[in-house]
N, C-alpha and C. Protein backbone atom coordinates (compact mmCIF):
# COMPACT_ATOMS: atom_id res chain seq x y z
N UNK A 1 0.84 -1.17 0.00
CA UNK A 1 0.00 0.00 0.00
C UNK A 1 0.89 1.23 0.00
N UNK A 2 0.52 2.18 -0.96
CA UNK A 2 1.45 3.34 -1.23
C UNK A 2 0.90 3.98 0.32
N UNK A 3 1.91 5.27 0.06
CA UNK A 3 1.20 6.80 0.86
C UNK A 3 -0.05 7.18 0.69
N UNK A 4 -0.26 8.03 -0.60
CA UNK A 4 -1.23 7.50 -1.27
C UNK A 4 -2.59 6.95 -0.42
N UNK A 5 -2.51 6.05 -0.86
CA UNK A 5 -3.49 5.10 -0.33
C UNK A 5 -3.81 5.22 0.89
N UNK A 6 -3.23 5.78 2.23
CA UNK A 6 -3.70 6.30 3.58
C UNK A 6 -4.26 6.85 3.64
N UNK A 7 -4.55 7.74 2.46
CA UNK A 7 -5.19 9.05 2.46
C UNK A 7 -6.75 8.76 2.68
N UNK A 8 -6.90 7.70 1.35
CA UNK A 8 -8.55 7.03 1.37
C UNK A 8 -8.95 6.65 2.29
N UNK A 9 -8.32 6.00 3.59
CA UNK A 9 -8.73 4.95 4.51
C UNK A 9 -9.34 5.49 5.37
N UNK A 10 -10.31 4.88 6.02
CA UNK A 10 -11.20 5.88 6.89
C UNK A 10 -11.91 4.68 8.02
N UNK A 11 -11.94 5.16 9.56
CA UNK A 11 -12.65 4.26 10.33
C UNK A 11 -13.73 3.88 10.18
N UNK A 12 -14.02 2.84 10.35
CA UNK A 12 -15.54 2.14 10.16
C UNK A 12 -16.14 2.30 11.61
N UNK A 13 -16.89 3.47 11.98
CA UNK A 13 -17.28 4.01 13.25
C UNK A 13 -18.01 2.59 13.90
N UNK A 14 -18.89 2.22 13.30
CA UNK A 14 -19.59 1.30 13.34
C UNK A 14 -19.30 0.27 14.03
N UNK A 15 -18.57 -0.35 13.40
CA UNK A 15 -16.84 -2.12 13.74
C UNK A 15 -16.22 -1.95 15.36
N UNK A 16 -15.67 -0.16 15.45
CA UNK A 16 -15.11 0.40 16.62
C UNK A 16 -15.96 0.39 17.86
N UNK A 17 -17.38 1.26 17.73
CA UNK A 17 -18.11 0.96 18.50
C UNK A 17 -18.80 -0.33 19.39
N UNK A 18 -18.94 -1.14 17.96
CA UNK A 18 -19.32 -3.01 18.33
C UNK A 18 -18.20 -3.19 18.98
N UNK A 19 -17.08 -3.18 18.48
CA UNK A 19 -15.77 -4.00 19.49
C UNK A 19 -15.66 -3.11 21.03
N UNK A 20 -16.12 -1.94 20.75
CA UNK A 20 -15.74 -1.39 22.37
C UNK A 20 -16.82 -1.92 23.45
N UNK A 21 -18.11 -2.02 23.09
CA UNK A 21 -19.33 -2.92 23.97
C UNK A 21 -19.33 -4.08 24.21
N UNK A 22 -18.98 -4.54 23.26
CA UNK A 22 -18.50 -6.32 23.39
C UNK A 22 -17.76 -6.41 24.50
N UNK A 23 -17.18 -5.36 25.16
CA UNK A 23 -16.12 -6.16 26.41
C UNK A 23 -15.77 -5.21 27.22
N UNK A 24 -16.17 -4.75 28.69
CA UNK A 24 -16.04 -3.69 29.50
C UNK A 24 -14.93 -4.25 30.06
N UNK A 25 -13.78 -5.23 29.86
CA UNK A 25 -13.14 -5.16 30.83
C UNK A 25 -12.13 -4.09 30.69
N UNK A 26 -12.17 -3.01 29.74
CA UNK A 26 -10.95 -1.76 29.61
C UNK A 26 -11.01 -1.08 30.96
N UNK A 27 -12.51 -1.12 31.63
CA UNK A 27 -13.22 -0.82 32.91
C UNK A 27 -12.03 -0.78 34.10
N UNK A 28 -12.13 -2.30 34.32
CA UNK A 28 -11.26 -2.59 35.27
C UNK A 28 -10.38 -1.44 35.82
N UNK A 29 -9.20 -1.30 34.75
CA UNK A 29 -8.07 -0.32 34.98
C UNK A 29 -8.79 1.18 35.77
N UNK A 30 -9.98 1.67 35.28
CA UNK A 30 -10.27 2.62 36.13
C UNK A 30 -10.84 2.30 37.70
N UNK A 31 -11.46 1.02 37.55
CA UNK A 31 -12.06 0.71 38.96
C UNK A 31 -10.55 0.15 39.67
N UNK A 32 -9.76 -0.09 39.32
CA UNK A 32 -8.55 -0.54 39.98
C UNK A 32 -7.91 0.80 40.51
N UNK A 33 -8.02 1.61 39.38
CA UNK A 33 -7.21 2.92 40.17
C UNK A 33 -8.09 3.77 41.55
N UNK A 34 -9.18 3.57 41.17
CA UNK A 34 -10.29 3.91 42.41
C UNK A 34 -9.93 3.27 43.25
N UNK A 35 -9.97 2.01 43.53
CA UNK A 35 -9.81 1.07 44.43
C UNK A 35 -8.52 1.01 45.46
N UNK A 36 -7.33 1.16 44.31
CA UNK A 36 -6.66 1.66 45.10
C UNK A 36 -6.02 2.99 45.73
N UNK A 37 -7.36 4.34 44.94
CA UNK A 37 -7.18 5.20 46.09
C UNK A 37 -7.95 5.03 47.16
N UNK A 38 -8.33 4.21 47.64
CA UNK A 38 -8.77 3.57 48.55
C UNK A 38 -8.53 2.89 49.78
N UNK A 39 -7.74 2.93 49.35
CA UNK A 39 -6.28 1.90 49.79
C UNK A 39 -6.48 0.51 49.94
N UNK A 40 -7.08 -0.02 48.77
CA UNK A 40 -7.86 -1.32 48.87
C UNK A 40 -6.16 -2.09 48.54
N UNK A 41 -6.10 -3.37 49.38
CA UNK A 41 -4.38 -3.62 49.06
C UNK A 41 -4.72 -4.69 47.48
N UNK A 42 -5.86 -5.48 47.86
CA UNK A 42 -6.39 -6.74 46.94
C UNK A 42 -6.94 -5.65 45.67
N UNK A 43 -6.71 -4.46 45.34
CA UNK A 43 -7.33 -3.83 43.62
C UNK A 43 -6.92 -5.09 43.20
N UNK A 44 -5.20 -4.96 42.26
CA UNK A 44 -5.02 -5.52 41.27
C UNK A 44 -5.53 -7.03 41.04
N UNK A 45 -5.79 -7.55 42.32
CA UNK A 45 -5.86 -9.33 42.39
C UNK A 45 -7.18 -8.79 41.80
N UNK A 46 -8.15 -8.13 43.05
CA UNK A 46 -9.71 -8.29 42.54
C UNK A 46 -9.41 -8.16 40.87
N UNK A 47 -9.14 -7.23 40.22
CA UNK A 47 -9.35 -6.80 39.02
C UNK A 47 -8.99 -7.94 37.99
N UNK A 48 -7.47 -8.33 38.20
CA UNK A 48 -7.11 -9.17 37.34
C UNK A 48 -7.99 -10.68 37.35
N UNK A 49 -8.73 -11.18 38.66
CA UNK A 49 -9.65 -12.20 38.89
C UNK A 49 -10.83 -11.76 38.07
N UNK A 50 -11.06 -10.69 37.89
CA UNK A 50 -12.88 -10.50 37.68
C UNK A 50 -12.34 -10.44 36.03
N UNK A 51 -11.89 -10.09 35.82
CA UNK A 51 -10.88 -10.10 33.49
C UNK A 51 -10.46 -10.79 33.33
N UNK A 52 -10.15 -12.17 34.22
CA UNK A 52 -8.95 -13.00 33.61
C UNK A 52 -10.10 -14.04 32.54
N UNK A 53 -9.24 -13.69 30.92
CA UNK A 53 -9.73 -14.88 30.13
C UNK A 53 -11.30 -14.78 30.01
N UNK A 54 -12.07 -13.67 29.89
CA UNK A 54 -12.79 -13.43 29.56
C UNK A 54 -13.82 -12.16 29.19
N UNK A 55 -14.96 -12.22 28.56
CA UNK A 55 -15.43 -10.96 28.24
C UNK A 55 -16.36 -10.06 28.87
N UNK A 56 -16.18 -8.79 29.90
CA UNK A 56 -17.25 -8.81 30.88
C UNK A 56 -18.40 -8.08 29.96
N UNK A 57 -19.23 -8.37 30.01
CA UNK A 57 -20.83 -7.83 29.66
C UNK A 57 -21.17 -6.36 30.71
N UNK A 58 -22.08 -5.60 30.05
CA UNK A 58 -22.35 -4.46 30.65
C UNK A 58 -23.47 -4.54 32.07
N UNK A 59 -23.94 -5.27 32.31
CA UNK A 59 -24.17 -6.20 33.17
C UNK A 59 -23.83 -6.70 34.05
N UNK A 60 -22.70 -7.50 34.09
CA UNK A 60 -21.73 -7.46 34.81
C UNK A 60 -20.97 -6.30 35.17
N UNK A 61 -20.46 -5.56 34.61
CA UNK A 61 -19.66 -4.58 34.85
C UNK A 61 -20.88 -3.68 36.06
N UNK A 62 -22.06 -3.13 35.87
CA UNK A 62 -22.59 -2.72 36.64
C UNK A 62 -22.91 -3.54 38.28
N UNK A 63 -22.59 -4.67 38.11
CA UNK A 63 -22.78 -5.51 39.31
C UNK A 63 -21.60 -5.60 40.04
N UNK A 64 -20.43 -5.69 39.51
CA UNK A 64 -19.16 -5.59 40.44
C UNK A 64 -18.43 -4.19 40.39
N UNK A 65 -19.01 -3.11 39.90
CA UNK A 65 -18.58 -1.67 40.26
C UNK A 65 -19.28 -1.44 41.21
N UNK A 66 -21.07 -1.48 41.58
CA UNK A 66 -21.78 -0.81 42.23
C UNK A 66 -21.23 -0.28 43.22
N UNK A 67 -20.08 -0.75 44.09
CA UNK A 67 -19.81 -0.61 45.13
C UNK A 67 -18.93 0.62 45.07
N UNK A 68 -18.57 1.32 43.87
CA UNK A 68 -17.25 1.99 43.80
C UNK A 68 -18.25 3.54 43.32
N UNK A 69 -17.37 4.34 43.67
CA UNK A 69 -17.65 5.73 43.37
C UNK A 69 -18.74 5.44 42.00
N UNK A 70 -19.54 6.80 42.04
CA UNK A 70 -20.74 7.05 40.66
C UNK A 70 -19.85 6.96 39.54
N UNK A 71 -18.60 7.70 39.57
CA UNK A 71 -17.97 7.78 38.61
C UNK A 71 -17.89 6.81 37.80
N UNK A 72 -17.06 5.74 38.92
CA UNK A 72 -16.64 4.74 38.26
C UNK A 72 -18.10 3.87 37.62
N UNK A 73 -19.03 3.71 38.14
CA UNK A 73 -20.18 2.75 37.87
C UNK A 73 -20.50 3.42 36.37
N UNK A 74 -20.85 4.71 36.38
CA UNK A 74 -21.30 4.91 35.42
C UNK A 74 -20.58 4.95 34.09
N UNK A 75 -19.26 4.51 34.16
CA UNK A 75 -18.43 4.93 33.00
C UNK A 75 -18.78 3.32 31.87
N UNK A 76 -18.31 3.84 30.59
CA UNK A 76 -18.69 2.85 29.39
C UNK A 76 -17.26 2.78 29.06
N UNK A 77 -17.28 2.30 27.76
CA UNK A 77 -15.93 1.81 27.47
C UNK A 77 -15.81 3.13 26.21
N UNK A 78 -16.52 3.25 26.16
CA UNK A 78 -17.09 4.57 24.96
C UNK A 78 -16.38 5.64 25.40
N UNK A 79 -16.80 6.68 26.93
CA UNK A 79 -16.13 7.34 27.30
C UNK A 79 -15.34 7.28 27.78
N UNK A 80 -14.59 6.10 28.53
CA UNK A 80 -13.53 6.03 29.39
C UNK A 80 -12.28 6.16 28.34
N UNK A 81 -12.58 5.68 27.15
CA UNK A 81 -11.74 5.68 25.68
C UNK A 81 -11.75 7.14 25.36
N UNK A 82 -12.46 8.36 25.98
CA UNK A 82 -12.65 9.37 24.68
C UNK A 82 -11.56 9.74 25.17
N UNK A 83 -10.42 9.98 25.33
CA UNK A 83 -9.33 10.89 25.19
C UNK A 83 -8.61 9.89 23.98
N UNK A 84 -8.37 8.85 24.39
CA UNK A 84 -8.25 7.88 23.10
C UNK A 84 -8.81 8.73 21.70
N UNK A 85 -9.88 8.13 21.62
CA UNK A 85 -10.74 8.80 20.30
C UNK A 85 -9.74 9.87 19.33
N UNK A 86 -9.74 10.93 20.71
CA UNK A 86 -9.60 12.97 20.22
C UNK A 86 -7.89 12.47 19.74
N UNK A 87 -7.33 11.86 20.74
CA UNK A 87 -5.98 11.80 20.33
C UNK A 87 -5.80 10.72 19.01
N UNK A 88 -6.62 10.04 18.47
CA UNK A 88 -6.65 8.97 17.46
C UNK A 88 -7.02 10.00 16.30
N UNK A 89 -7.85 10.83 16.19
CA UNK A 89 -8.27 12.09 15.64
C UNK A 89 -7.78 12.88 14.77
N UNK A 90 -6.92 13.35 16.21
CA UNK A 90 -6.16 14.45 15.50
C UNK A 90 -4.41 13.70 14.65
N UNK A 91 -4.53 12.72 15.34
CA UNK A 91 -3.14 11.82 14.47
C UNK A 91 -3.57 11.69 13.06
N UNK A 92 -4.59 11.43 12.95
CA UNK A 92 -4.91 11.35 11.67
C UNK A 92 -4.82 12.12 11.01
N UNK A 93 -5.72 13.34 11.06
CA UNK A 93 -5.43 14.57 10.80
C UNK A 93 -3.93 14.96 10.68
N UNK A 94 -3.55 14.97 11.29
CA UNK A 94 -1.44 15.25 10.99
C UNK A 94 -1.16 14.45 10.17
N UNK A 95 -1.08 13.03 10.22
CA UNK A 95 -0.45 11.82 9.15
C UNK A 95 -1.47 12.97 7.80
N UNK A 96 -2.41 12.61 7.60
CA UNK A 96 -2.94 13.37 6.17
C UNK A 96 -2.48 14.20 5.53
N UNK A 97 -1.88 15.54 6.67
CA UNK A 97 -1.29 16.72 6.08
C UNK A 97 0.15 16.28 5.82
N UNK A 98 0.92 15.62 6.21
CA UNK A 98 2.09 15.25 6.36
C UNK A 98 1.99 14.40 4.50
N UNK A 99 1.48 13.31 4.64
CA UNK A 99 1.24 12.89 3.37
C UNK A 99 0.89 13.87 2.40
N UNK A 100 0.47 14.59 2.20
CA UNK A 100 0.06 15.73 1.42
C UNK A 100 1.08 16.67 0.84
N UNK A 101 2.16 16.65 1.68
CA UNK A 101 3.26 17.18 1.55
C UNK A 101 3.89 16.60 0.29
């Protein structure tokens, strides 16, 4: 694939979204950092036990946060990602102009 050819390519919003619902365990890492401002000593065990080798459902995820700050309960994998997103964004945006050159 040329340079060129980057130019055309474009996210399939759609594909991104399905794969980010399919699996809250990105979750974890924020309920772990809660947890251990907490001074919970067992975060990482709890966390790595409740993700290991599998896919948590949104469902789940609301049943083993409840206990943790609003914050944390209410977060998706959607927003906990948006700095992700803006910074995925604007890279693009640069690679484009850069190619353009």
């Amino acid at each position: 694939m040329g340079c060129r050819s980057l130019l055309q390519l474009e996210p399939n919003h759609t594909v991104i979204h399905s794969a980010l619902y399919e699996n809250y365990a990105i979750l974890l890492e924020a309920w772990q950092t809660w947890a251990r401002s907490t001074e919970d000593s067992s975060a990482y065990e709890t966390a790595a036990k409740m993700g290991k080798h599998k896919h948590i459902s949104a469902e789940e995820w609301r049943t083993f946060a409840q206990k943790a700050d609003a914050r944390i309960t209410n977060l998706t994998p959607e927003t906990y990602c948006g700095l992700a997103q803006k910074i995925t964004e604007e890279s693009v945006v640069e690679i484009r102009e850069f190619l353009k050159k």
